[in-house]
N, C-alpha and C. Protein backbone atom coordinates (compact mmCIF):
# COMPACT_ATOMS: atom_id res chain seq x y z
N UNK A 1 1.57 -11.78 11.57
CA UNK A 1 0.24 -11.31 11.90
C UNK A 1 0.30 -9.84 12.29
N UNK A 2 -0.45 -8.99 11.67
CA UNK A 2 -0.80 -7.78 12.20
C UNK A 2 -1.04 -7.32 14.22
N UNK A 3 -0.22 -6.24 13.97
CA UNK A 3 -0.60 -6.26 15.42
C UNK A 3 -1.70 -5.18 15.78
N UNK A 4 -2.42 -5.52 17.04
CA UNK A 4 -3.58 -4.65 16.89
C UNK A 4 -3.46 -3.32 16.90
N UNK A 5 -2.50 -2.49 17.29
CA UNK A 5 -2.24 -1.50 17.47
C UNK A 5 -1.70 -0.95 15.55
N UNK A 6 -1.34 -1.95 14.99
CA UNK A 6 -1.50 -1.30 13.44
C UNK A 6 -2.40 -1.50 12.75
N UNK A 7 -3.10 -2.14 13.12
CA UNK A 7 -5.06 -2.35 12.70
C UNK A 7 -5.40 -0.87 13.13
N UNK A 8 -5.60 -0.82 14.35
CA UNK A 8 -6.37 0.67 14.93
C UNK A 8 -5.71 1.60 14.25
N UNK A 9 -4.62 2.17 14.10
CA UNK A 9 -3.83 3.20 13.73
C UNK A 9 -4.30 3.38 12.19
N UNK A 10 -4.39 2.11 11.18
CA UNK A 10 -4.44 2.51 10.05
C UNK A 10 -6.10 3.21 9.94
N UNK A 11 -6.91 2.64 10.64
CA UNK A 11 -8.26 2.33 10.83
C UNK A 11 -8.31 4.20 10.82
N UNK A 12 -8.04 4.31 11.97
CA UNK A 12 -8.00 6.43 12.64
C UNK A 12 -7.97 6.68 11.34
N UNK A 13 -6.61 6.69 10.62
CA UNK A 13 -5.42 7.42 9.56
C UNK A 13 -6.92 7.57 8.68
N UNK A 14 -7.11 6.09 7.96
CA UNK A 14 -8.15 6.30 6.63
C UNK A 14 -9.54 7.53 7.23
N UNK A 15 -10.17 6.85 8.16
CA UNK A 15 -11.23 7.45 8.61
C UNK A 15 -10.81 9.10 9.03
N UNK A 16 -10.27 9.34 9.78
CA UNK A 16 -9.32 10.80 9.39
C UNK A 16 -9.12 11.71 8.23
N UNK A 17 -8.58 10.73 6.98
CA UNK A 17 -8.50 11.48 5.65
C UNK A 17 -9.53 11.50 5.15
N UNK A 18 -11.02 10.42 5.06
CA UNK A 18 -11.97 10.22 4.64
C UNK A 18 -12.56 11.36 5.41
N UNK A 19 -12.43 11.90 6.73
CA UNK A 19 -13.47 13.01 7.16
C UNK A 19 -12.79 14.27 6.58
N UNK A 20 -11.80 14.69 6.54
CA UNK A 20 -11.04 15.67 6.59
C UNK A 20 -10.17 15.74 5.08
N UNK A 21 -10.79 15.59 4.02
CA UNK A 21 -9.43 15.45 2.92
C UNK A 21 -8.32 16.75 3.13
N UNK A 22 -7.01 15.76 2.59
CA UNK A 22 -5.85 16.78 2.04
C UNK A 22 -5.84 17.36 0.89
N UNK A 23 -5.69 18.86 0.53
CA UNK A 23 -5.37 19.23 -0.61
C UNK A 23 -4.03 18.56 -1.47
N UNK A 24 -4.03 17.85 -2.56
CA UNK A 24 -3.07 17.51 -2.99
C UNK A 24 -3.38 16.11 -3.46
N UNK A 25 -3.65 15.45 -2.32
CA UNK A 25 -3.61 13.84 -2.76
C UNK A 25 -5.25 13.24 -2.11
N UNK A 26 -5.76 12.05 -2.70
CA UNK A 26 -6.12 11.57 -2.51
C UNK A 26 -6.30 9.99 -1.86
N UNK A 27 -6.55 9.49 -1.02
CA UNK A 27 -5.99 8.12 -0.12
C UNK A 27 -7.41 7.31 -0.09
N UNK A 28 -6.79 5.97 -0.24
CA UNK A 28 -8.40 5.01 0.21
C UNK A 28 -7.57 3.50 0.08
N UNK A 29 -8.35 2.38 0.39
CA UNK A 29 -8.11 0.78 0.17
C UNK A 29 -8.04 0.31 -0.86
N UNK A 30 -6.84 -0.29 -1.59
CA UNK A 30 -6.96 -1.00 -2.92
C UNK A 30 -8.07 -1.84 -2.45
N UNK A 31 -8.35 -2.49 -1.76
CA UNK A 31 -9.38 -3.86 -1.63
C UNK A 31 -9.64 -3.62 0.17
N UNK A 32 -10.85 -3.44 0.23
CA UNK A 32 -11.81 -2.86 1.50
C UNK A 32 -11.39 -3.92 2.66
N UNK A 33 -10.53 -5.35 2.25
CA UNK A 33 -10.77 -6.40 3.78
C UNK A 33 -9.34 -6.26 3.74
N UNK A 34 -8.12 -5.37 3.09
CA UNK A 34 -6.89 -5.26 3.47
C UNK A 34 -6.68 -3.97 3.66
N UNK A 35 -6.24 -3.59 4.54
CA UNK A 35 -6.32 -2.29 5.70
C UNK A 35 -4.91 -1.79 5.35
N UNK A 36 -3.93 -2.87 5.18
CA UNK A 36 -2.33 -2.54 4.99
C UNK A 36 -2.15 -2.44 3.53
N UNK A 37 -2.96 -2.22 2.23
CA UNK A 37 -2.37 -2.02 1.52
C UNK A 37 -3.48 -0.72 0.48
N UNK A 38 -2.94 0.86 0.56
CA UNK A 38 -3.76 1.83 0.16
C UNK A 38 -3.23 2.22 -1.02
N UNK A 39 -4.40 3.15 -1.62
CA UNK A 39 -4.33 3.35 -3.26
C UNK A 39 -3.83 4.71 -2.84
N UNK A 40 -2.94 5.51 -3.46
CA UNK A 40 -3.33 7.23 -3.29
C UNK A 40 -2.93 7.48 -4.79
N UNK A 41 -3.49 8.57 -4.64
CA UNK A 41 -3.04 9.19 -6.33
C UNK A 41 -2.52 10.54 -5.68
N UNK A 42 -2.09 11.29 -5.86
CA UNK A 42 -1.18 12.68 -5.49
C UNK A 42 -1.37 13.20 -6.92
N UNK A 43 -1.65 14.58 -6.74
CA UNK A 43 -1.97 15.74 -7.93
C UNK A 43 -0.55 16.94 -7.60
N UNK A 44 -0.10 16.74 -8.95
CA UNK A 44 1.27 17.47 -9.61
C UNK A 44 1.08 18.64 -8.65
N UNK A 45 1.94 18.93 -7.89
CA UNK A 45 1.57 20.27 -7.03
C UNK A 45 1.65 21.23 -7.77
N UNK A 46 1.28 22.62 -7.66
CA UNK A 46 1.51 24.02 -8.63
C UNK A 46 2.57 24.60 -9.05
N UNK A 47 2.54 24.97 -9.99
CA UNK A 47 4.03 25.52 -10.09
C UNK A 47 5.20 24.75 -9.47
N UNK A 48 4.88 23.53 -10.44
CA UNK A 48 6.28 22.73 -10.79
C UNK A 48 6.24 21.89 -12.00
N UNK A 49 7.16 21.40 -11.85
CA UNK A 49 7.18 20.29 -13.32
C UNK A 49 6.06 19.38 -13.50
N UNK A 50 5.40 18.83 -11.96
CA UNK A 50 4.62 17.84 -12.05
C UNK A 50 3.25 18.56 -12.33
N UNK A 51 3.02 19.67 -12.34
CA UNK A 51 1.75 20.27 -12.45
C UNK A 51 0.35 19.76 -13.19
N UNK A 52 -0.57 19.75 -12.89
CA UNK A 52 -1.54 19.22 -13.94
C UNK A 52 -1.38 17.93 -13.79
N UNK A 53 -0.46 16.81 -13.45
CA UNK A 53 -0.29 15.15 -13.39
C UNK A 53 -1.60 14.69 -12.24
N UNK A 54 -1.70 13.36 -12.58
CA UNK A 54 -2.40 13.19 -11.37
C UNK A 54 -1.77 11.66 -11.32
N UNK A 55 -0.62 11.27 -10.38
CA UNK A 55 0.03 10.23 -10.35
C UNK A 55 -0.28 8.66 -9.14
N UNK A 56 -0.38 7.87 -9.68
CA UNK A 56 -1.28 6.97 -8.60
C UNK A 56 -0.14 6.00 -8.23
N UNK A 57 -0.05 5.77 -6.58
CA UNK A 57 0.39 4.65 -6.45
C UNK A 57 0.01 3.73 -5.54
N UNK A 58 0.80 2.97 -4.81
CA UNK A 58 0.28 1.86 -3.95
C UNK A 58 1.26 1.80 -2.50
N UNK A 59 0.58 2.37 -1.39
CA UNK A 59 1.51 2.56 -0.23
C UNK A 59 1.06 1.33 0.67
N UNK A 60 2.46 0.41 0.85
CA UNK A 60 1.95 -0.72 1.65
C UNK A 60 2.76 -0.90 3.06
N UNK A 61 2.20 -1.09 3.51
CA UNK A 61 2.44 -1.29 5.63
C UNK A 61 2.88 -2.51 5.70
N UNK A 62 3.74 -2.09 7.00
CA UNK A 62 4.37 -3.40 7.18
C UNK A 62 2.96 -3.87 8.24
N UNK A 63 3.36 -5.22 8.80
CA UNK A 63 2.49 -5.44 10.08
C UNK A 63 2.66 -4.69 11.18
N UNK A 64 3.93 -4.72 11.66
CA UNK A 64 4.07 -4.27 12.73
C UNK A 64 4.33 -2.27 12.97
N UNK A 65 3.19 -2.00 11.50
CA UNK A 65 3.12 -0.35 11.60
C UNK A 65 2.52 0.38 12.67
N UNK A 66 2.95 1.02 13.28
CA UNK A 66 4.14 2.30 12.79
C UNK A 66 5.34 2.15 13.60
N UNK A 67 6.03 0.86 13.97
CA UNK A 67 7.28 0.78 13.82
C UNK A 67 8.10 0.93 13.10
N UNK A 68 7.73 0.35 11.70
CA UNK A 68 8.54 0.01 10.75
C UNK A 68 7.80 0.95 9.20
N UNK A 69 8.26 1.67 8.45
CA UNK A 69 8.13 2.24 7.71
C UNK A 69 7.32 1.66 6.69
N UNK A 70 6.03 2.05 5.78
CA UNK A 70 5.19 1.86 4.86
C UNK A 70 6.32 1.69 3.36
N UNK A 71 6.03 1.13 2.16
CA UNK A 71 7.14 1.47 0.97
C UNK A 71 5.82 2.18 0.12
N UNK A 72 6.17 3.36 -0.80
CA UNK A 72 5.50 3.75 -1.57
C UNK A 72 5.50 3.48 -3.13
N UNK A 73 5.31 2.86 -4.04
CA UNK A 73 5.57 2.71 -5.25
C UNK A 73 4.14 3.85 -5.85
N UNK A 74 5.02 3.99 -7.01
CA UNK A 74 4.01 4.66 -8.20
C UNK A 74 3.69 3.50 -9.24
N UNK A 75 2.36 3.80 -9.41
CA UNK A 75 2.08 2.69 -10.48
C UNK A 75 1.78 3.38 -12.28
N UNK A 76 1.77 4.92 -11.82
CA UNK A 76 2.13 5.76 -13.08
C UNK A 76 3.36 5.87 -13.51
N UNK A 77 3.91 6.36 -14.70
CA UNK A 77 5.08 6.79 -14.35
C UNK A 77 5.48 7.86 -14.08
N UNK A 78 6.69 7.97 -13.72
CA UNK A 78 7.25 9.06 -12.66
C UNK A 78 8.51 9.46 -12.91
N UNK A 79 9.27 10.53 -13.74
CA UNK A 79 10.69 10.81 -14.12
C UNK A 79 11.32 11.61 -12.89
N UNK A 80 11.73 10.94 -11.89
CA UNK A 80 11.91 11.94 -10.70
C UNK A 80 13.67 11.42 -10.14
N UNK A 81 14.03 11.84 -9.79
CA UNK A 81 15.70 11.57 -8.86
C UNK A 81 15.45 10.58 -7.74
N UNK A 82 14.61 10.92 -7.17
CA UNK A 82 14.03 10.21 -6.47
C UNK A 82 13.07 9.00 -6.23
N UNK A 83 13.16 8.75 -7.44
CA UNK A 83 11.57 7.64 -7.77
C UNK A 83 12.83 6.63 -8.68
N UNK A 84 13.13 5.44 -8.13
CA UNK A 84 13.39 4.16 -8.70
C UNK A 84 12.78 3.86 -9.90
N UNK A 85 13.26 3.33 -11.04
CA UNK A 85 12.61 2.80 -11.87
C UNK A 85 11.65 1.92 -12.24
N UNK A 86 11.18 0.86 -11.24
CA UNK A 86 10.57 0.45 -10.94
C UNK A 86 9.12 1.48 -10.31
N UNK A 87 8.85 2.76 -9.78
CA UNK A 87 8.57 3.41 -8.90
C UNK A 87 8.38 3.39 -7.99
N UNK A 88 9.02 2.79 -7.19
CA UNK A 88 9.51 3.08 -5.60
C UNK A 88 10.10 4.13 -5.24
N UNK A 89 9.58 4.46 -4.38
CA UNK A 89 9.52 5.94 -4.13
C UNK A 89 11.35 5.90 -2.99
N UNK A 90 12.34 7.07 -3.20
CA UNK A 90 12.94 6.87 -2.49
C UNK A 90 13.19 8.28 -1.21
N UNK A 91 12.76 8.59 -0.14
CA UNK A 91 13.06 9.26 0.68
C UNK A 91 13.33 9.39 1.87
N UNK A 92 14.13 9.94 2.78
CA UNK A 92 14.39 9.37 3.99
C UNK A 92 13.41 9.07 5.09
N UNK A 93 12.52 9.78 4.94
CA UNK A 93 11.14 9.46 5.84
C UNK A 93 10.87 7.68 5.75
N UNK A 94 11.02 7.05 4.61
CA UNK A 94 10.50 5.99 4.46
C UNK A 94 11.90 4.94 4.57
N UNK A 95 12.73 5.64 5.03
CA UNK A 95 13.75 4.38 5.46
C UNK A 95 14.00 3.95 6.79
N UNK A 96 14.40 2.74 7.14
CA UNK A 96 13.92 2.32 8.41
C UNK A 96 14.93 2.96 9.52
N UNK A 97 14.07 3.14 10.80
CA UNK A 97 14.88 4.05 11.42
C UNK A 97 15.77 3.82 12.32
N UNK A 98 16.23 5.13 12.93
CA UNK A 98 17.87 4.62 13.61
C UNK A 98 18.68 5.17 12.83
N UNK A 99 20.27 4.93 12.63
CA UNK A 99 21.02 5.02 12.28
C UNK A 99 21.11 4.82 10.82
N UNK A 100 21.75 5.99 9.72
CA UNK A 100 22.46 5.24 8.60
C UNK A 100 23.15 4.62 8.41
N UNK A 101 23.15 3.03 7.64
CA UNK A 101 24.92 2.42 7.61
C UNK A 101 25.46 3.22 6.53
N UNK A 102 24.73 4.19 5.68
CA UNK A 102 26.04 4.71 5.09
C UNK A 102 26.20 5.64 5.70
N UNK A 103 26.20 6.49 6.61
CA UNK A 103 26.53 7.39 6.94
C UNK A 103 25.55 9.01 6.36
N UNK A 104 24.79 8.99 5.37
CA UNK A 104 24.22 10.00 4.82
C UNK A 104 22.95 10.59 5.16
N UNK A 105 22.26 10.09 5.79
CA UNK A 105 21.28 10.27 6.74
C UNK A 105 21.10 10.81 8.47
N UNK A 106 20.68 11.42 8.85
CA UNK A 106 20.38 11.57 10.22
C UNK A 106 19.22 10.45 10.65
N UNK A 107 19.83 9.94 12.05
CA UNK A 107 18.32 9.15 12.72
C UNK A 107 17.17 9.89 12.68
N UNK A 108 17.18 11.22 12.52
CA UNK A 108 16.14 12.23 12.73
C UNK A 108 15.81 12.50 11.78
N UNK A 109 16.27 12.08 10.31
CA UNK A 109 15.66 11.91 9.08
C UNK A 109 14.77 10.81 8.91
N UNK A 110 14.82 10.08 8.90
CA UNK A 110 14.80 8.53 9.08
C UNK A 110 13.09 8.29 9.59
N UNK A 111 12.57 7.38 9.48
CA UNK A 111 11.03 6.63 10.12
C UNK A 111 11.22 7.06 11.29
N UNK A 112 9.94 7.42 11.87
CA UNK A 112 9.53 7.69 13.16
C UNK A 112 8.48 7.40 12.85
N UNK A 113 7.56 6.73 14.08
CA UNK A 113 6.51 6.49 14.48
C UNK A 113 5.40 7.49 14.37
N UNK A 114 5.90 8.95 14.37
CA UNK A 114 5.15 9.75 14.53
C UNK A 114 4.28 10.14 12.94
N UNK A 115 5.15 9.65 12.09
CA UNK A 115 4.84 9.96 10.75
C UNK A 115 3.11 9.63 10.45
N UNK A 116 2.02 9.73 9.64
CA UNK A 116 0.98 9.22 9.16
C UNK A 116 1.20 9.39 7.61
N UNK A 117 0.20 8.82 7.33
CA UNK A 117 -0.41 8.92 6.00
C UNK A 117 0.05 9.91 4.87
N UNK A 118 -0.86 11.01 5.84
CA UNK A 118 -0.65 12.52 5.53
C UNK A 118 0.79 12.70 5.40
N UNK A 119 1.05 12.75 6.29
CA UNK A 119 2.68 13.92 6.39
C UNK A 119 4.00 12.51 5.49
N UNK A 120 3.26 11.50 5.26
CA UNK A 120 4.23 10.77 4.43
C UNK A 120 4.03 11.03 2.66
N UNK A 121 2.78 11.25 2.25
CA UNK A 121 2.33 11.98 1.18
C UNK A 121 2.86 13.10 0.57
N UNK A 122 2.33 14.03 1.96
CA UNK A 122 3.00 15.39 1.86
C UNK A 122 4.74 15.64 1.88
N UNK A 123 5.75 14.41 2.21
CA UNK A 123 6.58 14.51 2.26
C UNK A 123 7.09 14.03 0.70
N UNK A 124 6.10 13.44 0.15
CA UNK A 124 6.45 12.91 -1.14
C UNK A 124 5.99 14.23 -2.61
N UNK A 125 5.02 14.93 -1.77
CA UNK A 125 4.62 16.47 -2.67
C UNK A 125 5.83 16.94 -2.55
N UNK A 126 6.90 17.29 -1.33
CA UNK A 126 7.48 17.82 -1.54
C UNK A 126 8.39 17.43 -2.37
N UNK A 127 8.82 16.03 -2.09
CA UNK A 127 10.02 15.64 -2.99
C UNK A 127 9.83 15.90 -4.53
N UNK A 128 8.61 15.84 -5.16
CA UNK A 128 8.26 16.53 -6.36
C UNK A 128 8.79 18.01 -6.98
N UNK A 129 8.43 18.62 -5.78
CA UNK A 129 8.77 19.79 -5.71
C UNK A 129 10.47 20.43 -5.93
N UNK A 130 10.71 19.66 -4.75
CA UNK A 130 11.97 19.96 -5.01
C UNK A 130 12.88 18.62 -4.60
N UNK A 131 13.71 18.02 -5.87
CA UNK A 131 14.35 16.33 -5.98
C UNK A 131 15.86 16.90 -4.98
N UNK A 132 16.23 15.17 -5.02
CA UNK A 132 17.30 15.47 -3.85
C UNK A 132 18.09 14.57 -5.10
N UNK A 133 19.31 15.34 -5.99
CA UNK A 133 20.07 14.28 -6.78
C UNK A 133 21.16 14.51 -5.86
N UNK A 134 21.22 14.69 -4.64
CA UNK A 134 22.34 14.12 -4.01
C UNK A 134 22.39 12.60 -3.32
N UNK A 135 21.61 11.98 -3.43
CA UNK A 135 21.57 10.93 -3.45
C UNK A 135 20.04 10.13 -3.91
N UNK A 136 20.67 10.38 -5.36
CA UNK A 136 19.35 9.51 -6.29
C UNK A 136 19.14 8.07 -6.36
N UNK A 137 17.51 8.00 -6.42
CA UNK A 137 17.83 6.45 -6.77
C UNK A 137 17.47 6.31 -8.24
N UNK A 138 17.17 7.27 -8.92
CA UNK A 138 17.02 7.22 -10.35
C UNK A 138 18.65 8.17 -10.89
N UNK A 139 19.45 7.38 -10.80
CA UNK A 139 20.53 8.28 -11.15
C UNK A 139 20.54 8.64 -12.69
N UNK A 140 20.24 8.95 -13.93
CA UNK A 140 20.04 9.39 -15.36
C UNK A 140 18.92 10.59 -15.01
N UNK A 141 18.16 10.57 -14.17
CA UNK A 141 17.17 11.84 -13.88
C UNK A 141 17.61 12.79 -13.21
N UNK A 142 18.90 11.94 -12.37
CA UNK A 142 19.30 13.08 -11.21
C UNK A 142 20.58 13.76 -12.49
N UNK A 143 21.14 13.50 -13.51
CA UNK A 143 22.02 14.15 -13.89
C UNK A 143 21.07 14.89 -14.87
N UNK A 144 20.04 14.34 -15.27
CA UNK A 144 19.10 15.24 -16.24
C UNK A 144 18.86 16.50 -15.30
N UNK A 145 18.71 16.27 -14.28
CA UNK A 145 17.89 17.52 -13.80
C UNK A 145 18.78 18.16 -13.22
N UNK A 146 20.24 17.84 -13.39
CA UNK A 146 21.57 19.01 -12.50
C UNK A 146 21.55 19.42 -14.11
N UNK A 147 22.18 18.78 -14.99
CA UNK A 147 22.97 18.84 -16.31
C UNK A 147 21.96 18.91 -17.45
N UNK A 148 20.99 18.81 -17.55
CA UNK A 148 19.86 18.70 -18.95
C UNK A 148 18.55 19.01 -18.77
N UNK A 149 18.55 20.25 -18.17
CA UNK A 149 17.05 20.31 -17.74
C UNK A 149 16.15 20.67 -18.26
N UNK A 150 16.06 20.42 -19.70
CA UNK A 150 15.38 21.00 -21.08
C UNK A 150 15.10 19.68 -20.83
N UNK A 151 15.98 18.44 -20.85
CA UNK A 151 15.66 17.26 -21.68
C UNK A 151 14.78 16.30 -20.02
N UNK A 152 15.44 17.20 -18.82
CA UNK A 152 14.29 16.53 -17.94
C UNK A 152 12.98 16.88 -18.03
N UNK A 153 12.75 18.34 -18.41
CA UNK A 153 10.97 18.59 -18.28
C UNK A 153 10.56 18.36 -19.33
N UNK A 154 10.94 17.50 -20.14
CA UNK A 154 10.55 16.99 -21.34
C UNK A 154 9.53 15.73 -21.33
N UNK A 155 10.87 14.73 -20.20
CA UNK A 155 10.42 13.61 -19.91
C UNK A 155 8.76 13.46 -18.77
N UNK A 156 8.99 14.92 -17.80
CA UNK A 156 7.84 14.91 -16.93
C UNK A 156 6.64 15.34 -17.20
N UNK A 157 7.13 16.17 -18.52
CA UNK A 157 5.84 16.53 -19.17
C UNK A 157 5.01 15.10 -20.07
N UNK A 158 6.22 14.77 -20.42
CA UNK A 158 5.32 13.35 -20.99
C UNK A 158 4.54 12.50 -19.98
N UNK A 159 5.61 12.18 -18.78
CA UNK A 159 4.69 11.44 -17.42
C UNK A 159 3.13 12.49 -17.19
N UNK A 160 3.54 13.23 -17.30
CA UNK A 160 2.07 14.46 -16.82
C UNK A 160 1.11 13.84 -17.57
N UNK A 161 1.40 14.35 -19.16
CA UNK A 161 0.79 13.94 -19.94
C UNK A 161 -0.07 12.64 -20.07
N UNK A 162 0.56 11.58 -19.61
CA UNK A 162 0.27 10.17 -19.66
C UNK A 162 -0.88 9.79 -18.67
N UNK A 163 -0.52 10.86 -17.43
CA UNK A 163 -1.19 10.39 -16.23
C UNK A 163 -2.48 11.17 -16.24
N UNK A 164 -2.71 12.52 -17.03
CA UNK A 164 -3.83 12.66 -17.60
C UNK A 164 -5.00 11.86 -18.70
N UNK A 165 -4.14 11.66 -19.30
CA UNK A 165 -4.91 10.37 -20.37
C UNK A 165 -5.43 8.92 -19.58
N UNK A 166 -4.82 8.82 -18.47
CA UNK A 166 -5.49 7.55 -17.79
C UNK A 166 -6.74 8.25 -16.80
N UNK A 167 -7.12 9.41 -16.78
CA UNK A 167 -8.20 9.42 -16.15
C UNK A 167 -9.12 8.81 -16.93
């Protein structure tokens, strides 16, 4: 069961972005009577590969949020180092917090409570911006984009491409 304190919190967050939009992305309810599970679409930031894209996914809350970290999937596709094949989004903001067991992370990388909506979005513009193939979860993108980077903005231009045609 949801706890009330992640009812209220998501409640602020939407009504917040709904008064105040972010440049970049857009946020709202896949379905208006579930509070824990939001649509966003994020627009290719400027001057980068993703430019011109407008990529949609599905960010879902745990119950007991903002303890425990939201997961982000893309439901476009997404050729990124960072974006699972599946599109699950992979960054340290969204891993649960505390300690790494592998060792590659700081706790201070990691989920904090303090995170919202916003600054989890915006942490995902950035990863667009600039990918982390030091520890990919799309590993064939992360060597495209150290080793083949003709044949990576090839692939993102096609995602761009694609995610324009679904408007």
């Amino acid at each position: 069961m949801a706890s009330p304190q992640a009812t209220l919190l998501l409640q602020k967050q939407l009504k917040d972005l709904c008064k105040h939009p972010v440049d970049g992305f857009s946020a709202g309810l896949v379905n208006e009577n579930n509070l824990f599970e939001w649509s966003v679409t994020i627009i290719g930031p400027p001057d980068t590969l993703y430019d011109g894209g407008f990529f949609n996914a599905i960010m879902s809350f745990p119950q007991n949020y903002p303890n425990s970290p939201p997961t982000v999937k893309f439901t476009s596709e997404v050729w990124h180092p960072n974006v699972y094949a599946d599109g699950k989004v992979c960054i340290s903001i969204l891993h649960p917090p505390g300690d790494d067991p592998s060792g590659y992370e700081l706790a201070s990388e990691r989920w904090s409570p303090v995170h919202t909506v916003e600054s989890i979005v915006l942490s995902i513009i950035s990863m667009l911006s600039s990918p982390n193939d030091e520890s990919p979860a799309n590993v064939e993108a992360a060597i495209e984009w150290r080793d083949r980077r003709d044949d990576f903005r090839k692939k993102v231009s096609q995602c761009v491409r694609k995610s324009q045609e679904m408007l």
